[in-house]
Protein backbone atom coordinates (compact mmCIF):
# COMPACT_ATOMS: atom_id res chain seq x y z
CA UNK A 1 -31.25 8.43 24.45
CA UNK A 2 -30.23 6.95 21.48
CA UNK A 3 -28.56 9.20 19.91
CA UNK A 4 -26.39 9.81 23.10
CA UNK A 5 -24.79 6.05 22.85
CA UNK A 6 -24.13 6.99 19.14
CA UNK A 7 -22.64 10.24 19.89
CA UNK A 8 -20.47 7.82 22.66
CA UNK A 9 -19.36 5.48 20.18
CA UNK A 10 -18.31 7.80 17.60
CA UNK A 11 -16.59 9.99 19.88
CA UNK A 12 -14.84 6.56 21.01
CA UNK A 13 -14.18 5.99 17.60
CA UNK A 14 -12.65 8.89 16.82
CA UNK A 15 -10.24 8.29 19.68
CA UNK A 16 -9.36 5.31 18.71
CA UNK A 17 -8.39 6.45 15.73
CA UNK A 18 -6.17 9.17 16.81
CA UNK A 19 -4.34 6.33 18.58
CA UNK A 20 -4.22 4.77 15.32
CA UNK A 21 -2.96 7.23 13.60
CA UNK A 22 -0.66 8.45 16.06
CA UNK A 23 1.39 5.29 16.03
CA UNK A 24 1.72 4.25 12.22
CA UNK A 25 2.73 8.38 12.30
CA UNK A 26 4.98 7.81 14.74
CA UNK A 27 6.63 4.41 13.30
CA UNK A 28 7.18 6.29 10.34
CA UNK A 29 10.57 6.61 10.30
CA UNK A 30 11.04 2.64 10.49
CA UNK A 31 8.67 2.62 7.15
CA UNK A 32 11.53 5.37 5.46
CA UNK A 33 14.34 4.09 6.17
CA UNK A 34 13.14 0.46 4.17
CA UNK A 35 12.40 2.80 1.14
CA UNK A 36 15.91 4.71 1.46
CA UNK A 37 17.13 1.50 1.54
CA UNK A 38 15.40 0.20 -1.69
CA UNK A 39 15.72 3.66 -3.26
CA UNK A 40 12.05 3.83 -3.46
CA UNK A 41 9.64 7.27 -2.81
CA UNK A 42 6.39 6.30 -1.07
CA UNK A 43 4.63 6.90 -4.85
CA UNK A 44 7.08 4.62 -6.26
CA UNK A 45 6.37 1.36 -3.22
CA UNK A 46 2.95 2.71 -3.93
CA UNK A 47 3.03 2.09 -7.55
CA UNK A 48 5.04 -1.27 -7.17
CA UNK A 49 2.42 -2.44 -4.96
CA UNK A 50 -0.35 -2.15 -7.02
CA UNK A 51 1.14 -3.76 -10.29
CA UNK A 52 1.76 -7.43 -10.88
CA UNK A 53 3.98 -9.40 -13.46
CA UNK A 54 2.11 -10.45 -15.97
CA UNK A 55 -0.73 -8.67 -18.40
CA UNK A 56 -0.59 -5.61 -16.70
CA UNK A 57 -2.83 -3.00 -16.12
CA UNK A 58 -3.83 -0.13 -18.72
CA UNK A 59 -2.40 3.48 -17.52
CA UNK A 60 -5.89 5.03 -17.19
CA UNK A 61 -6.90 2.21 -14.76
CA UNK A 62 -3.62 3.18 -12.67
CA UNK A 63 -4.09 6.54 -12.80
CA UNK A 64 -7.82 5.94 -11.55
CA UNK A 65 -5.89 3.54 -8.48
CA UNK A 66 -3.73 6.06 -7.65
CA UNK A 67 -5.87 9.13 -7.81
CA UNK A 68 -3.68 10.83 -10.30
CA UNK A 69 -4.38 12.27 -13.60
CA UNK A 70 -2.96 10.24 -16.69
CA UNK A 71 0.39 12.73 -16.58
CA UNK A 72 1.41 11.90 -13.23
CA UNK A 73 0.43 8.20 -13.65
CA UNK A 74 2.90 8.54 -16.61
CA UNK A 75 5.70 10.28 -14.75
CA UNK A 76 5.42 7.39 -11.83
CA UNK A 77 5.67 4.43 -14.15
CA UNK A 78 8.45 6.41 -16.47
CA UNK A 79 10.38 5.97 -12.65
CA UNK A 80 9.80 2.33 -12.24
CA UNK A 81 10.73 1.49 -16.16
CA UNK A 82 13.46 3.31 -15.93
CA UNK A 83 14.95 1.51 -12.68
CA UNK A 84 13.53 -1.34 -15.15
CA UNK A 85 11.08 -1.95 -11.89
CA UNK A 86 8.03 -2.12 -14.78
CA UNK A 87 7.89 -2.27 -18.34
CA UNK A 88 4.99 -0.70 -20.88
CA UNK A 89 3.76 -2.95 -23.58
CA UNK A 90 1.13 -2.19 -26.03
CA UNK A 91 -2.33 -3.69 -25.50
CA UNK A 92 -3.17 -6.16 -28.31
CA UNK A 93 -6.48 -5.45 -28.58
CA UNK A 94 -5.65 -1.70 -28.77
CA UNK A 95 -2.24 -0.46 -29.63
CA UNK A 96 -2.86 2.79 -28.30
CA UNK A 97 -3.46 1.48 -24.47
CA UNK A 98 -0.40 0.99 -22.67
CA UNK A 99 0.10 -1.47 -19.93
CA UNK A 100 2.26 -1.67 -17.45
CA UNK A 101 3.47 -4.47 -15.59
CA UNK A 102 6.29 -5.81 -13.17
CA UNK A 103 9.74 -7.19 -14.74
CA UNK A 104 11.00 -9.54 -12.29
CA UNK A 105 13.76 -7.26 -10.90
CA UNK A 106 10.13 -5.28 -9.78
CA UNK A 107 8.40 -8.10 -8.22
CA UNK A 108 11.64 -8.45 -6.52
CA UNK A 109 11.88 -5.25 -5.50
CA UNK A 110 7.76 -5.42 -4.43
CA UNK A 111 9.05 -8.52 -2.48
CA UNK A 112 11.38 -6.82 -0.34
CA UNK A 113 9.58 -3.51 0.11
CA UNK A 114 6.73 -6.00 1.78
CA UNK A 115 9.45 -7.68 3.77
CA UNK A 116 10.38 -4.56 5.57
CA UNK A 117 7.25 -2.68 5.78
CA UNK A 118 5.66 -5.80 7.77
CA UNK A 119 8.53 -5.90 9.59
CA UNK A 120 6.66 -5.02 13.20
CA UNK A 121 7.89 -1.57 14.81
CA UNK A 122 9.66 -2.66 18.30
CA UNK A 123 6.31 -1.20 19.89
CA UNK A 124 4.20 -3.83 19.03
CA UNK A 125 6.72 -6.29 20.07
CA UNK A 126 6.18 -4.96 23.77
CA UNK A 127 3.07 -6.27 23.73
CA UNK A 128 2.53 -9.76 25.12
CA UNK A 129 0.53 -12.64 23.10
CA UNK A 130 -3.15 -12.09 24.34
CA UNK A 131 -2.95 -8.30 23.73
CA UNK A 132 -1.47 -8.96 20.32
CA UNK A 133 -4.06 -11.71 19.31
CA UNK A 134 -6.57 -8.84 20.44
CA UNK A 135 -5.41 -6.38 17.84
CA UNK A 136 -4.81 -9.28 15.47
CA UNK A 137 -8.73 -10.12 15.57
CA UNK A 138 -10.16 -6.69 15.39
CA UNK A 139 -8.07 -6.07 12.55
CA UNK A 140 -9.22 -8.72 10.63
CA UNK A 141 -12.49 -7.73 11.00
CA UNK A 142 -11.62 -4.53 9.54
CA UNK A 143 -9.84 -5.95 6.46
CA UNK A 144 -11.83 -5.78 3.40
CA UNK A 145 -11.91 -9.43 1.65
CA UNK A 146 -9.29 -11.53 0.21
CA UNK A 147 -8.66 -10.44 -3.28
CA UNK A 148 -10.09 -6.98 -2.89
CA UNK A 149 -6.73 -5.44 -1.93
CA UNK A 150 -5.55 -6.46 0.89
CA UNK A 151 -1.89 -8.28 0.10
């Protein structure tokens, strides 16, 4: 009998999921039109969002991030540093490592590609308080730990 209430919630699950999915497919075009406004591809907010001013991070470590081999890590930061979104600086322990970091035109830029992604599709704002403190709560309990990602 067990294994029926499993086969439940995992069927429920997977429902839920498709609603999931469904609507941040749906919303997408809200999501494009903030990167056709910045001029940004989804690899490049994808890149911005993962660097910070500062030290940097070496290119093998992004390319590991972004699931990428080194080349195509290489050909997404040559697009940020040339919209001078990044910049590459030699490691000083190793002058062969590159890292790559945010200029602050690209933390601006990181700043407002935030702003409008979080901007809430009009869907959500149909929704009155309780149902939206609902959805609020159970997505914090799926959000993985402050400082493990989640910005």
């Amino acid at each position: 009998m067990a294994g029926d209430g499993s086969k439940r919630k995992e069927a429920l699950a997977e429902e839920v999921w498709r609603h999931c999915f469904g609507f941040f497919m749906r919303t997408r075009a809200q999501r494009d039109r903030v990167l056709e406004r910045l001029g940004l591809t989804p690899n490049d907010a994808r890149a911005l969002s993962s660097l910070e001013v500062g030290a940097g991070k070496v290119m093998r470590a992004l390319a590991e991030e972004w699931g990428c081999d080194a080349s195509n890590a290489t050909w997404m930061v040559d697009r940020l540093e040339a919209r001078g979104l990044a910049a590459r600086t030699a490691d000083p322990k190793d002058r062969r490592v590159k890292r790559v970091a945010l200029t602050t035109r690209g933390a601006k830029a990181r700043r407002q590609l935030q702003e409008g992604m979080y901007e809430p599709p009009p869907e959500l704002l149909q929704l009155d308080v309780a149902e939206l403190e609902q959805l609020r709560a159970i997505f914090e309990r799926l959000a993985p730990p402050r400082g493990t990602g989640d910005r």
